[in-house]
Protein backbone atom coordinates (compact mmCIF):
# COMPACT_ATOMS: atom_id res chain seq x y z
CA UNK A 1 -14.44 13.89 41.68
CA UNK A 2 -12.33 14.09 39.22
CA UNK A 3 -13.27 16.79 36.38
CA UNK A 4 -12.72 15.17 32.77
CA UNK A 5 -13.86 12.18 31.14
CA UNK A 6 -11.55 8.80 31.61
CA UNK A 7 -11.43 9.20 28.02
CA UNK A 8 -9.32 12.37 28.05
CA UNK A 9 -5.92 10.84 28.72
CA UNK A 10 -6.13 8.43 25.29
CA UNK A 11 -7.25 11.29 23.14
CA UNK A 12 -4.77 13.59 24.28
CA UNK A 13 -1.71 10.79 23.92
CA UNK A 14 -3.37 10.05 20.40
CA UNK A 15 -2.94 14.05 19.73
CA UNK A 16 0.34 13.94 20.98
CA UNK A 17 1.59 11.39 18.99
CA UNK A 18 -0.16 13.04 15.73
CA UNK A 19 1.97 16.01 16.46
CA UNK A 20 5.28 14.32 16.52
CA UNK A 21 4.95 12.06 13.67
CA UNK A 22 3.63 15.49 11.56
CA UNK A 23 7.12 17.12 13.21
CA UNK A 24 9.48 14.23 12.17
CA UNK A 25 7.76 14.31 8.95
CA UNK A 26 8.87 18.08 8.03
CA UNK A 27 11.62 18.10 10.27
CA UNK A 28 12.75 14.79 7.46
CA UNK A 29 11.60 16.76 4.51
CA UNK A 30 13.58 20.39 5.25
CA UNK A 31 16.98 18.53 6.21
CA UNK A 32 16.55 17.08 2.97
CA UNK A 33 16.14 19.90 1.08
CA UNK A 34 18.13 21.84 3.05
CA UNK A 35 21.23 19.61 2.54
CA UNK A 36 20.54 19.03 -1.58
CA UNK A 37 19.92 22.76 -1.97
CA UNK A 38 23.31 23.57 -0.53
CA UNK A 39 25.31 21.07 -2.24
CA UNK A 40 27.74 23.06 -4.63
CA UNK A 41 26.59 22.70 -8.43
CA UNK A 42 28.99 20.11 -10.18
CA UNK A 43 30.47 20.93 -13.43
CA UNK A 44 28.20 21.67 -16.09
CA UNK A 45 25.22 21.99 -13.95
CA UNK A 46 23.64 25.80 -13.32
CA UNK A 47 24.02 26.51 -10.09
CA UNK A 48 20.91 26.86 -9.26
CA UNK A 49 20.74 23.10 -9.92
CA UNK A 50 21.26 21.84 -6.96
CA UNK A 51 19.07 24.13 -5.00
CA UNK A 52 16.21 22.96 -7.37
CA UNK A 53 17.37 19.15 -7.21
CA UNK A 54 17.31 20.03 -3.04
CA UNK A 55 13.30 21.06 -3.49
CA UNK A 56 12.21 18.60 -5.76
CA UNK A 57 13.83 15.88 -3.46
CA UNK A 58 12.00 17.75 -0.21
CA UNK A 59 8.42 17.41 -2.37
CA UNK A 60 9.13 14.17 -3.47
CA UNK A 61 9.73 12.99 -0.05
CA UNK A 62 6.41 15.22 1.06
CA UNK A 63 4.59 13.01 -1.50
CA UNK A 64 5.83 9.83 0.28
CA UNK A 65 5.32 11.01 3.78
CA UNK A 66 2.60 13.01 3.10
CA UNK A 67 2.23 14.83 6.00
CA UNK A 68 -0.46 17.19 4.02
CA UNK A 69 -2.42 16.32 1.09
CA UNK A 70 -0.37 15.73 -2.30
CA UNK A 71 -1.74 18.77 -3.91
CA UNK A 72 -0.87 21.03 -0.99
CA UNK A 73 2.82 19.38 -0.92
CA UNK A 74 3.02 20.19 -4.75
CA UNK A 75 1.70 24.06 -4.29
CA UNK A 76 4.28 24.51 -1.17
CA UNK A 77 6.89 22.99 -3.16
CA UNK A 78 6.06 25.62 -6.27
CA UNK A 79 6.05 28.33 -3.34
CA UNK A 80 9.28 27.53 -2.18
CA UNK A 81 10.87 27.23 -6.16
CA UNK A 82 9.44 30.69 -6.25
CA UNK A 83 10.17 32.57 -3.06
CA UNK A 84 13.73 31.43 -3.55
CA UNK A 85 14.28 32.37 -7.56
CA UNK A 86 14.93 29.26 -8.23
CA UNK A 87 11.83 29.26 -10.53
CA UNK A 88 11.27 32.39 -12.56
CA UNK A 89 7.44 33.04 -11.35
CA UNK A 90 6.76 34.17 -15.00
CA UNK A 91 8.78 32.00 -17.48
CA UNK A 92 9.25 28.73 -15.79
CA UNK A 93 7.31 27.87 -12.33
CA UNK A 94 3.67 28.06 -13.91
CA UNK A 95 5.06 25.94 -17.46
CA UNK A 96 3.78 22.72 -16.18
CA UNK A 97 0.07 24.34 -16.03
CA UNK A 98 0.39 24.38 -20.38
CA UNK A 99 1.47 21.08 -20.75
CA UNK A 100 -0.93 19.10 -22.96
CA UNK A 101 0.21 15.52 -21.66
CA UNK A 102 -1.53 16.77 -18.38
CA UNK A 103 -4.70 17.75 -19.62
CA UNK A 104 -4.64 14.43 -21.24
CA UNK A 105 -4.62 13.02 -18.12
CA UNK A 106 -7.10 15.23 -16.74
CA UNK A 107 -9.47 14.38 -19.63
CA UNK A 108 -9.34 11.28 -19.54
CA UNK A 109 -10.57 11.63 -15.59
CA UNK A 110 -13.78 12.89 -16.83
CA UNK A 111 -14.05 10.51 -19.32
CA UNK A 112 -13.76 7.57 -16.81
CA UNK A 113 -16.67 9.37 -14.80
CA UNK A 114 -19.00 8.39 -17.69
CA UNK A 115 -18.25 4.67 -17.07
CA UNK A 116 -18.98 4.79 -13.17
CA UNK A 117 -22.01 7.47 -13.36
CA UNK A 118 -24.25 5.66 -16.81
CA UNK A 119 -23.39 2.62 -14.86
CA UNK A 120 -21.83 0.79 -18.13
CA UNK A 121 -18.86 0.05 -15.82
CA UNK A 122 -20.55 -2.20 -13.80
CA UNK A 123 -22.67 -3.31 -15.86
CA UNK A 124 -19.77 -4.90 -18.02
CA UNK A 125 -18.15 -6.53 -14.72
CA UNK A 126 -21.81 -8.39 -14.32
CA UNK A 127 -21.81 -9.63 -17.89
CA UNK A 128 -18.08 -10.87 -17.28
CA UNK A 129 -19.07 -12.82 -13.88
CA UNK A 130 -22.39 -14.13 -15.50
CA UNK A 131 -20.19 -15.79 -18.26
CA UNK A 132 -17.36 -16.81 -16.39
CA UNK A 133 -18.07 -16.92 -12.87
CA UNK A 134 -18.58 -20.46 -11.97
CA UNK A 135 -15.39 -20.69 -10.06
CA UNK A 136 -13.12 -18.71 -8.15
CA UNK A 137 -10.62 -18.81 -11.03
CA UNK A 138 -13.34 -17.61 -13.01
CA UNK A 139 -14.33 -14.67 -11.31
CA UNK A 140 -11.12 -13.49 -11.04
CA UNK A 141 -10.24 -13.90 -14.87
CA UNK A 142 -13.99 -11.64 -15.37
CA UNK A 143 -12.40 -9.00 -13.04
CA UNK A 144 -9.35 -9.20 -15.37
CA UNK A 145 -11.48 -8.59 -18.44
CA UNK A 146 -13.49 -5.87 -16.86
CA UNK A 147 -10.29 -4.18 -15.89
CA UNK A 148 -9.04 -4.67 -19.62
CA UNK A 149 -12.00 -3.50 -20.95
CA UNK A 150 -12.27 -0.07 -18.81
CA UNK A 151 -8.59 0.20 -18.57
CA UNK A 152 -7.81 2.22 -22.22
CA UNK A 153 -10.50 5.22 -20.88
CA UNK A 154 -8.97 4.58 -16.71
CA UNK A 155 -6.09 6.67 -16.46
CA UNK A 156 -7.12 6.30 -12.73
CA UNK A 157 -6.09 2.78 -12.14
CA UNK A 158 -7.78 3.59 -8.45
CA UNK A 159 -11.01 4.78 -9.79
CA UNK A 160 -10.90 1.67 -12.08
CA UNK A 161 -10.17 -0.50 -9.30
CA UNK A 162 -11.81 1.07 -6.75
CA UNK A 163 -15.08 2.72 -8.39
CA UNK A 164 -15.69 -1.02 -10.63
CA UNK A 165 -13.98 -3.99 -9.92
CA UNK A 166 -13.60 -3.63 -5.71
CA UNK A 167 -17.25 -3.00 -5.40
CA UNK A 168 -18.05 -6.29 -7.35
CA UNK A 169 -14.97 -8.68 -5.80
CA UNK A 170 -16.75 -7.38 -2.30
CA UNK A 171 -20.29 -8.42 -3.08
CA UNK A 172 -18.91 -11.91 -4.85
CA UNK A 173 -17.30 -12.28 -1.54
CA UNK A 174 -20.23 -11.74 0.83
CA UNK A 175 -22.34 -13.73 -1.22
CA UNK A 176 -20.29 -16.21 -0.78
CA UNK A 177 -19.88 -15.84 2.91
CA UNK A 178 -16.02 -13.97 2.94
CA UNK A 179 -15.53 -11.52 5.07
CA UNK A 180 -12.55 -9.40 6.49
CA UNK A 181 -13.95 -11.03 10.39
CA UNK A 182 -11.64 -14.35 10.41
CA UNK A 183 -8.99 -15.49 8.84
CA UNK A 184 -11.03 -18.48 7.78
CA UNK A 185 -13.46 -16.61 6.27
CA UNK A 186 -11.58 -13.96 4.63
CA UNK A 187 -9.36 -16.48 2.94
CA UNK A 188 -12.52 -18.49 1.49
CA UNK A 189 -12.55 -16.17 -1.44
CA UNK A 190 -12.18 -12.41 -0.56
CA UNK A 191 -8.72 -12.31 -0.27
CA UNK A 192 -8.01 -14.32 -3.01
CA UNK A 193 -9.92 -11.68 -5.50
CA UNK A 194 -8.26 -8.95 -3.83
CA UNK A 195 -4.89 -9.68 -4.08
CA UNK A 196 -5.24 -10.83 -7.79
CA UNK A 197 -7.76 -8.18 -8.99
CA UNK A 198 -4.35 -5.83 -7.40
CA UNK A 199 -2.06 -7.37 -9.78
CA UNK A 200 -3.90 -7.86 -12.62
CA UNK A 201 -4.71 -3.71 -12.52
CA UNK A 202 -0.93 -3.36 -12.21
CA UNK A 203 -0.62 -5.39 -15.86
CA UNK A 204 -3.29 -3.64 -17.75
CA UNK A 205 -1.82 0.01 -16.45
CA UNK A 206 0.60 -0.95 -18.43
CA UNK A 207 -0.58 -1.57 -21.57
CA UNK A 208 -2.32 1.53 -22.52
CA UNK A 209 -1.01 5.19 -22.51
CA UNK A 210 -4.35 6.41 -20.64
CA UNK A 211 -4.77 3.39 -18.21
CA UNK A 212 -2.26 5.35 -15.76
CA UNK A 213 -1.83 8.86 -14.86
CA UNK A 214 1.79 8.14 -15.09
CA UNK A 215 2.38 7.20 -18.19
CA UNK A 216 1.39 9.68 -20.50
CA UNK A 217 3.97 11.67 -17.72
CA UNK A 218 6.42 8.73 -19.17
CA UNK A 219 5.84 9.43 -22.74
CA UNK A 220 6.28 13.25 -22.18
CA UNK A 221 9.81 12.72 -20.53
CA UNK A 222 11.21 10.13 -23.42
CA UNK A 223 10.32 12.97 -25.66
CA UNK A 224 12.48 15.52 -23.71
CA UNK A 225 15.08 12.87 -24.32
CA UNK A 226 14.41 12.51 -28.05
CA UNK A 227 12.29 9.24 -27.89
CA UNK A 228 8.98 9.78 -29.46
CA UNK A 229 6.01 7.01 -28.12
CA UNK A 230 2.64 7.39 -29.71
CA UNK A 231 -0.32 5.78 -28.36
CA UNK A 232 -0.36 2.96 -30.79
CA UNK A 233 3.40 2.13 -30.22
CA UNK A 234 2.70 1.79 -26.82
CA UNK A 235 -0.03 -0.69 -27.36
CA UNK A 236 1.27 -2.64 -29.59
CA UNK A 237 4.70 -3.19 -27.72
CA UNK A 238 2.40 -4.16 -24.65
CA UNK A 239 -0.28 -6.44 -26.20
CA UNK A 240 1.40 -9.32 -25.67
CA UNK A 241 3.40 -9.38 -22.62
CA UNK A 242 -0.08 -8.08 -21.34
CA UNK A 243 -2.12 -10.52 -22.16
CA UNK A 244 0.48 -13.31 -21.55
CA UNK A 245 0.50 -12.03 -18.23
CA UNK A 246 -3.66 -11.46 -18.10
CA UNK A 247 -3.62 -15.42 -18.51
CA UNK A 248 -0.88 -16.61 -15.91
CA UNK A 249 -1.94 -14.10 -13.11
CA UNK A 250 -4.74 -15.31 -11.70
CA UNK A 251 -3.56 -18.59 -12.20
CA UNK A 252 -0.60 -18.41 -10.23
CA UNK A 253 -2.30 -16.30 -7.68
CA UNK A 254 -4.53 -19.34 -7.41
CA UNK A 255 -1.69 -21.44 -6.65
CA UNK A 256 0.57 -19.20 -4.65
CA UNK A 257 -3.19 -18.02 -2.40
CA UNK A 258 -5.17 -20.87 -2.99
CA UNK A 259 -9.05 -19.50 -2.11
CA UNK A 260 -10.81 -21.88 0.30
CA UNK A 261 -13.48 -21.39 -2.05
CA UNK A 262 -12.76 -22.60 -5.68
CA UNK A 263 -16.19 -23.30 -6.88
CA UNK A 264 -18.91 -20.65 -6.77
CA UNK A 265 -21.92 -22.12 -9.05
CA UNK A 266 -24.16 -19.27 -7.86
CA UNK A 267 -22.24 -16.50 -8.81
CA UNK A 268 -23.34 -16.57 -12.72
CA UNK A 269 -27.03 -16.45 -11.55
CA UNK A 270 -26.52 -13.56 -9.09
CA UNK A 271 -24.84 -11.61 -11.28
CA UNK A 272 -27.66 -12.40 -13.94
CA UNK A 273 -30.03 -11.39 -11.37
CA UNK A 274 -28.26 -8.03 -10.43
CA UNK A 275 -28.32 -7.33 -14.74
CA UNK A 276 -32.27 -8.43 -14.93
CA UNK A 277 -32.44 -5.51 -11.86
CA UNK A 278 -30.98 -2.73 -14.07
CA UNK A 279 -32.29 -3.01 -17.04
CA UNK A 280 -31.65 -2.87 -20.99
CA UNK A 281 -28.85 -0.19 -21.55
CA UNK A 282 -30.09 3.10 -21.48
CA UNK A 283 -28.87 5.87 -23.81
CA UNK A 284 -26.21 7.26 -21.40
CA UNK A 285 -24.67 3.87 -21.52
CA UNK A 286 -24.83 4.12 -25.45
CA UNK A 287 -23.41 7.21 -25.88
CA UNK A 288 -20.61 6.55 -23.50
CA UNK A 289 -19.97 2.97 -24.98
CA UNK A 290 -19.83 4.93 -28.42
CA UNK A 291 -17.76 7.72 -27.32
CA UNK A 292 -15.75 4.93 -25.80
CA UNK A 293 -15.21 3.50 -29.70
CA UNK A 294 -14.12 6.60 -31.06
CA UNK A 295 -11.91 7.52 -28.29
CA UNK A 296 -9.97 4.09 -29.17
CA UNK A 297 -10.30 4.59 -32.88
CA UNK A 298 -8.56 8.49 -32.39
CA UNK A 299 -6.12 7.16 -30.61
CA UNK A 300 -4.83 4.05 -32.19
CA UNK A 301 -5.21 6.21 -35.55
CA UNK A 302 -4.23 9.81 -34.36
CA UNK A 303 -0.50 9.76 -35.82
CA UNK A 304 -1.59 8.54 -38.73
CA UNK A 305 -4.72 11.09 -39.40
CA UNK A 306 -3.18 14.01 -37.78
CA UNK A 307 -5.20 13.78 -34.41
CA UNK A 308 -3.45 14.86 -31.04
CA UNK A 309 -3.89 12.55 -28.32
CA UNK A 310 -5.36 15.51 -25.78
CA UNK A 311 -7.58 16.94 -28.90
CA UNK A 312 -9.04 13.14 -29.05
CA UNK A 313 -9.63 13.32 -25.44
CA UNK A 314 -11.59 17.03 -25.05
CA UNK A 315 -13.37 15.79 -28.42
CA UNK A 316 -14.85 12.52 -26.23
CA UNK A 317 -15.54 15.51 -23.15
CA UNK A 318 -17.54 17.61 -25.35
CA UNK A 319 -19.43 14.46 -26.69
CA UNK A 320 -20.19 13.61 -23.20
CA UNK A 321 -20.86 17.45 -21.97
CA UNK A 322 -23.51 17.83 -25.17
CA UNK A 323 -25.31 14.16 -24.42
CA UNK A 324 -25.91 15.30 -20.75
CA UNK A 325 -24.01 11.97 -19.93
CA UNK A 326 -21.60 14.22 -18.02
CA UNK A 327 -22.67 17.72 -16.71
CA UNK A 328 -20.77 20.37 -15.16
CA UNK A 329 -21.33 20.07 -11.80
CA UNK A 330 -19.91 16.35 -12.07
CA UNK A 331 -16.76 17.16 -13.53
CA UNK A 332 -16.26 20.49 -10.58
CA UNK A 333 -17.11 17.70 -8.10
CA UNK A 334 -14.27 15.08 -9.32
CA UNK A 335 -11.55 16.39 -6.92
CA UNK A 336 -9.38 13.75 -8.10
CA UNK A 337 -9.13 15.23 -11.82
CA UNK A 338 -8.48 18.82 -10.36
CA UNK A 339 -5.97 17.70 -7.75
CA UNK A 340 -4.45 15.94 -10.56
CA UNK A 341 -3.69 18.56 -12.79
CA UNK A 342 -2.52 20.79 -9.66
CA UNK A 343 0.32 18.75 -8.37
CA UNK A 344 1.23 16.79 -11.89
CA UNK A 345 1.88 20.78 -13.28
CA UNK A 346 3.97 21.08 -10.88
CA UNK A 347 5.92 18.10 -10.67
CA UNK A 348 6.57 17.83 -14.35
CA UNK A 349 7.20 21.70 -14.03
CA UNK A 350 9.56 21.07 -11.84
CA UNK A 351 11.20 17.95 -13.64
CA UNK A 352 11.51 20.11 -16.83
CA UNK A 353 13.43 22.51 -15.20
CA UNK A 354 15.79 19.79 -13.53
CA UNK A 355 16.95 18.75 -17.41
CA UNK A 356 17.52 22.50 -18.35
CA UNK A 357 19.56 23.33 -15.37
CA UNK A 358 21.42 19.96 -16.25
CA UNK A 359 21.09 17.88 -13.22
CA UNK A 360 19.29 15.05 -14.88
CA UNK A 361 22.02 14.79 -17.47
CA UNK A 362 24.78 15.06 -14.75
CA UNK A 363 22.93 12.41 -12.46
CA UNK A 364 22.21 9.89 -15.39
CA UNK A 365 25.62 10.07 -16.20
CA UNK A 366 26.94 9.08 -12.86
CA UNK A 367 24.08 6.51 -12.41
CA UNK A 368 25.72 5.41 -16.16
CA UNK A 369 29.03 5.67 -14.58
CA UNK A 370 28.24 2.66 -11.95
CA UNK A 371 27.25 -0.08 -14.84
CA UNK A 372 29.95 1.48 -17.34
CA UNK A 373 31.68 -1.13 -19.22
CA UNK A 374 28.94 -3.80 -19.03
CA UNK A 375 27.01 -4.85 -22.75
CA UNK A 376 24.02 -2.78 -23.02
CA UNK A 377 21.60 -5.68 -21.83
CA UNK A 378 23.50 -6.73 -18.69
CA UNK A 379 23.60 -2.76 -17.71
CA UNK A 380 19.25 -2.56 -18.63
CA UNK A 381 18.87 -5.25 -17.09
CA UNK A 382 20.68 -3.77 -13.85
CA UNK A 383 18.99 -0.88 -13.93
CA UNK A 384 15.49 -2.10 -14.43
CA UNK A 385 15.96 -4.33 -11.42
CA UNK A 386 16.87 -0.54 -9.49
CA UNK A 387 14.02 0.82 -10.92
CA UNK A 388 11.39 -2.29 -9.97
CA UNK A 389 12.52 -2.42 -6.47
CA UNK A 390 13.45 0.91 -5.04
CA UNK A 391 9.54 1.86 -5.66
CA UNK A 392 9.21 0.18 -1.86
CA UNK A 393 10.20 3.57 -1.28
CA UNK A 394 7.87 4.95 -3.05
CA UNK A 395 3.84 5.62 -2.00
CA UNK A 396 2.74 6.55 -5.76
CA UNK A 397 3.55 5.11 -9.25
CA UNK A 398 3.38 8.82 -10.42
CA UNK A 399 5.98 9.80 -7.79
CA UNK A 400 8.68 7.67 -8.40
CA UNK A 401 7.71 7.76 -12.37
CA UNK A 402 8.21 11.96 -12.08
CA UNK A 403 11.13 11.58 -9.65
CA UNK A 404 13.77 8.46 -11.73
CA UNK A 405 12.01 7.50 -14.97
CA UNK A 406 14.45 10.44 -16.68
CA UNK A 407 17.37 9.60 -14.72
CA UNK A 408 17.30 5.69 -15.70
CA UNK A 409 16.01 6.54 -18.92
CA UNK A 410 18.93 8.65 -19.63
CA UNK A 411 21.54 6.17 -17.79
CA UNK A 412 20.20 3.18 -20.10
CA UNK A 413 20.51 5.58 -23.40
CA UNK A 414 24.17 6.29 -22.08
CA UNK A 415 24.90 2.51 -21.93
CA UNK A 416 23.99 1.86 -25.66
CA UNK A 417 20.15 0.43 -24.90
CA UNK A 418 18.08 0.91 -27.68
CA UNK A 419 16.01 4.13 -26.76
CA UNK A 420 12.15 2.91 -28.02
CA UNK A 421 13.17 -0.09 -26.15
CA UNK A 422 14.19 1.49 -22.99
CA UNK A 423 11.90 4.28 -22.53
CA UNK A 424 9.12 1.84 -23.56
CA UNK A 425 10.09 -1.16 -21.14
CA UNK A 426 10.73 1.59 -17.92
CA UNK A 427 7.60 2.75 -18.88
CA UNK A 428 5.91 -0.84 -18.20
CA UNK A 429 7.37 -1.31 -15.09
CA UNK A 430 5.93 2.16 -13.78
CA UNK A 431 3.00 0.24 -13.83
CA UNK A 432 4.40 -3.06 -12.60
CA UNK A 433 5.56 -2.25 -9.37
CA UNK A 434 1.62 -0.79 -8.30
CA UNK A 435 1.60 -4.37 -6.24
CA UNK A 436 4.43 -4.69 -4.56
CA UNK A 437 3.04 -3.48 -1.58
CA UNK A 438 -0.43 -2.11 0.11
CA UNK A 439 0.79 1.33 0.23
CA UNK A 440 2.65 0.86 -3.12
CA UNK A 441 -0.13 2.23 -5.40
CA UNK A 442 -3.47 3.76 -5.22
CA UNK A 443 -5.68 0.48 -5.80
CA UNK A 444 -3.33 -1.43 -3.20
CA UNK A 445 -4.56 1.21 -0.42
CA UNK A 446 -8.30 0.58 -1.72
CA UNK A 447 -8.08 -2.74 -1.98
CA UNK A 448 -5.66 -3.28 2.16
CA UNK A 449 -8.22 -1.09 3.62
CA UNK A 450 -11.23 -3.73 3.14
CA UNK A 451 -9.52 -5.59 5.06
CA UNK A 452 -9.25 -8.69 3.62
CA UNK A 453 -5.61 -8.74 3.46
CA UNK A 454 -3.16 -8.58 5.86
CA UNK A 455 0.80 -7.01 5.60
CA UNK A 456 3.09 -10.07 5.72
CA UNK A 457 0.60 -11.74 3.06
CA UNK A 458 0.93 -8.46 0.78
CA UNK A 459 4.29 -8.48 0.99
CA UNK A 460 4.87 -12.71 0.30
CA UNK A 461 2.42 -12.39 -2.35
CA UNK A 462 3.44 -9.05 -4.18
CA UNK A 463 6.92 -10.45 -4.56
CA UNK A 464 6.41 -13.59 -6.23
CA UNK A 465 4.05 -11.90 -8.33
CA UNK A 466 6.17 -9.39 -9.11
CA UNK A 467 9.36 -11.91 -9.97
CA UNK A 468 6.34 -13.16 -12.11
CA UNK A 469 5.68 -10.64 -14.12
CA UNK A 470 9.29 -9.17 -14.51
CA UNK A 471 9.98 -13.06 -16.49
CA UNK A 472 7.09 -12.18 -18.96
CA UNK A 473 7.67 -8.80 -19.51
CA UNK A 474 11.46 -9.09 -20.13
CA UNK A 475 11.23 -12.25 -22.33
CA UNK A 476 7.92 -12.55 -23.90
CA UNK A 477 7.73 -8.66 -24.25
CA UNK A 478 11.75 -7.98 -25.05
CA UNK A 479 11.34 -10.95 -27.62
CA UNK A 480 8.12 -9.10 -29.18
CA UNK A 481 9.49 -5.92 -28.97
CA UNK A 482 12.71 -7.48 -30.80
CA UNK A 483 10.16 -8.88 -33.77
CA UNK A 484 8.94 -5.45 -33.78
CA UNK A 485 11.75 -3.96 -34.22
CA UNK A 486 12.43 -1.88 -30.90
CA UNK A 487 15.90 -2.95 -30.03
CA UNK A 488 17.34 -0.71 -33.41
């Protein structure tokens, strides 16, 4: 008889093939280091350039393959800057830790833990379906209000999508008999909230500073290249195309993946139902919607009154911290904060070391070299379209945001763009691309694994929606930008 289970043979073909895809993975992420770090410094770059362009590449490409967890790829990145001198271990790898764009970021996390743990989150999605949810339309415009709402306070677009509005577009969808089973039934209405709850997150990411990890990353590197973005600037420029493109989303998502479902009379009473269940707002949901207000009113206000962006933030923490809305032990336990600030520090340390050793001058200039001789707007509009469509290469807005926005940024300078108007507009579409695909952002990955969606759709879909929004952002937000006076 024989002497292992049937069952062996599978598991050890499954381990098999873990082991080789982990191999090609780092055997693809040393060549590429490898081959960078050797290349001989060009003129006016130090030469130890290249070998740091050759392990920023090899992390980068760790981030997209991930063969460990992005954290771990950032520390063994840092190792290898360090190991190697490439990094000074005392003067420049550990500069990233002090950078206060980071721990605005990280913050901000905590911040967003208030919404999800008072329940005030949710609580505002209910109130949004209860007014509005009489159709399918409907619901999905109160899941793009919701997000809107949260989004300021979110700088984790997944937690936003994924700890909120998910959680409510599933229960809206089993009510209503939609589930990931059948095509049929996934398609009467779960799919349909999905895909457009996806790209409406992508639009209001990009209207806020804080409603993205990236972008605060964004701000920091415009500043290395002399282009200062507060919070309100950012706002402001984004108001419009953002809620131009709030109102057409869901629409044309309607029309491009028309639900099987498109009236749902019961959902105002369930969700009425689900609010009569918890209650009058209780005085964690108070304090957070208060702390909430000020937050907003710091921000919008802080250039003008003298208040730093990350001093607004760690003044909403301490609120939070004092009011026993947020203890402790809740913000040790948000791993997603911590592993934030870990492989951010890195990255940015890393990027800031790229400019002083000259290779992102050198490489904008040759990227400026290949749409030299164009007018400004035909060479922008060039390199936006690069920028929008490479990020199928990418895994993470943050990755490819940390890895080109300088390089582009700096290319579109050289070219004569205006520089609020570039740095603000590639900042926008570091948001924008988050649905071009279901591995293309965090909340994409939350919302493909439910199931409800399959590849070819994601793909159909997150095109045209993307071709979508890059015809509102470039003329209804470079025409409002223009009134504003960005393009001087």
């Amino acid at each position: 008889m024989p002497s292992t289970p049937s069952s062996t043979a599978p598991e050890t073909n499954a381990r098999t093939h873990v082991r080789l895809t982990m191999a090609w993975k780092i055997a693809a992420i040393l060549a590429l280091t490898l081959i960078i770090y050797f290349i001989p410094a060009p003129e006016g770059v130090d030469p130890r350039g290249m070998h740091m362009a050759g392990i920023f590449a090899g992390t980068i490409l760790g981030l997209i393959l991930q063969p460990l967890p992005t954290a771990a790829v950032a520390l063994i990145g840092l190792a290898a800057a360090m190991i190697t001198g490439t990094m000074d271990t005392k003067t420049e790898a550990l500069q990233g830790f002090g950078n206060s764009t980071i721990w605005l970021i990280v913050a901000a996390f905590f911040i967003a833990d208030g919404f999800l743990l008072t329940g005030l989150g949710r609580r505002i999605a209910l109130l949004f379906v209860s007014l509005l949810g009489k159709s399918s339309l409907g619901l999905s415009y109160g899941m793009a209000l919701t997000d809107l709402v949260l989004s300021p306070a979110t700088p984790s677009n997944t937690a936003r999508a994924g700890g909120v509005v998910y959680p409510i577009v599933k229960s809206l969808a089993t009510v209503n008999d939609s589930h990931p089973s059948s095509d049929e039934s996934r398609k009467r209405l779960g799919a349909y909230l999905s895909l457009s709850g996806v790209q409406v997150n992508t639009i209001t990411s990009a209207m806020f500073v804080t409603a993205m990890a990236g972008n605060p990353l964004a701000v920091g590197f415009a500043a290395d290249a002399g282009v200062e973005i507060s919070w309100g600037t950012w706002a402001l420029a984004a108001i419009v195309p953002g809620l131009v493109s709030l109102i057409v989303m869901p629409w044309f998502m309607s029309k491009i993946y028309r639900p099987g479902l498109t009236k749902t009379p019961d959902a105002p009473a369930h969700a009425r139902a689900e609010l009569k269940e918890i209650g009058p707002m209780n005085r964690g949901e108070w304090t957070m919607l208060a702390t909430f207000v000020l937050l907003l009113i710091l921000w919008v206000l802080g250039s003008s009154i003298g208040v730093d962006a990350t001093a607004a933030a760690f003044v909403g923490v301490a609120i939070l911290l004092v009011s026993k809305v947020l203890t402790w032990k809740d913000m040790a336990a948000n791993g997603g904060a911590w592993s934030t600030l870990i492989f951010f520090s890195v990255l940015v340390g890393m990027a800031t070391h790229l400019n002083t050793l000259g290779v992102i001058g050198w490489i904008g200039d040759e990227v400026a070299g290949l749409v030299g001789g164009m007018p400004w707007i035909a060479a922008f509009a060039v390199l936006s379209f690069v920028y929008f469509y490479v990020h199928y290469l990418f895994a993470s807005n943050t990755a490819q945001i940390v890895a080109m926005y300088s390089v582009f940024l700096g290319a579109a300078i050289a070219t004569g763009a205006p520089p609020l108007f570039a740095a603000l507009a590639l900042g926008f579409i570091g948001n924008l691309i988050g649905g071009l695909s279901h591995y293309a952002s965090g909340p994409a990955g939350v919302i493909y694994g439910s199931g409800y969606v399959t590849t070819p759709e994601w793909f159909r879909v997150g095109f045209f929606a993307s071709v979508v929004n890059i015809l509102i952002w470039s003329l209804v937000g470079g025409g409002w930008m223009y009134v504003l006076g960005m393009w001087g």
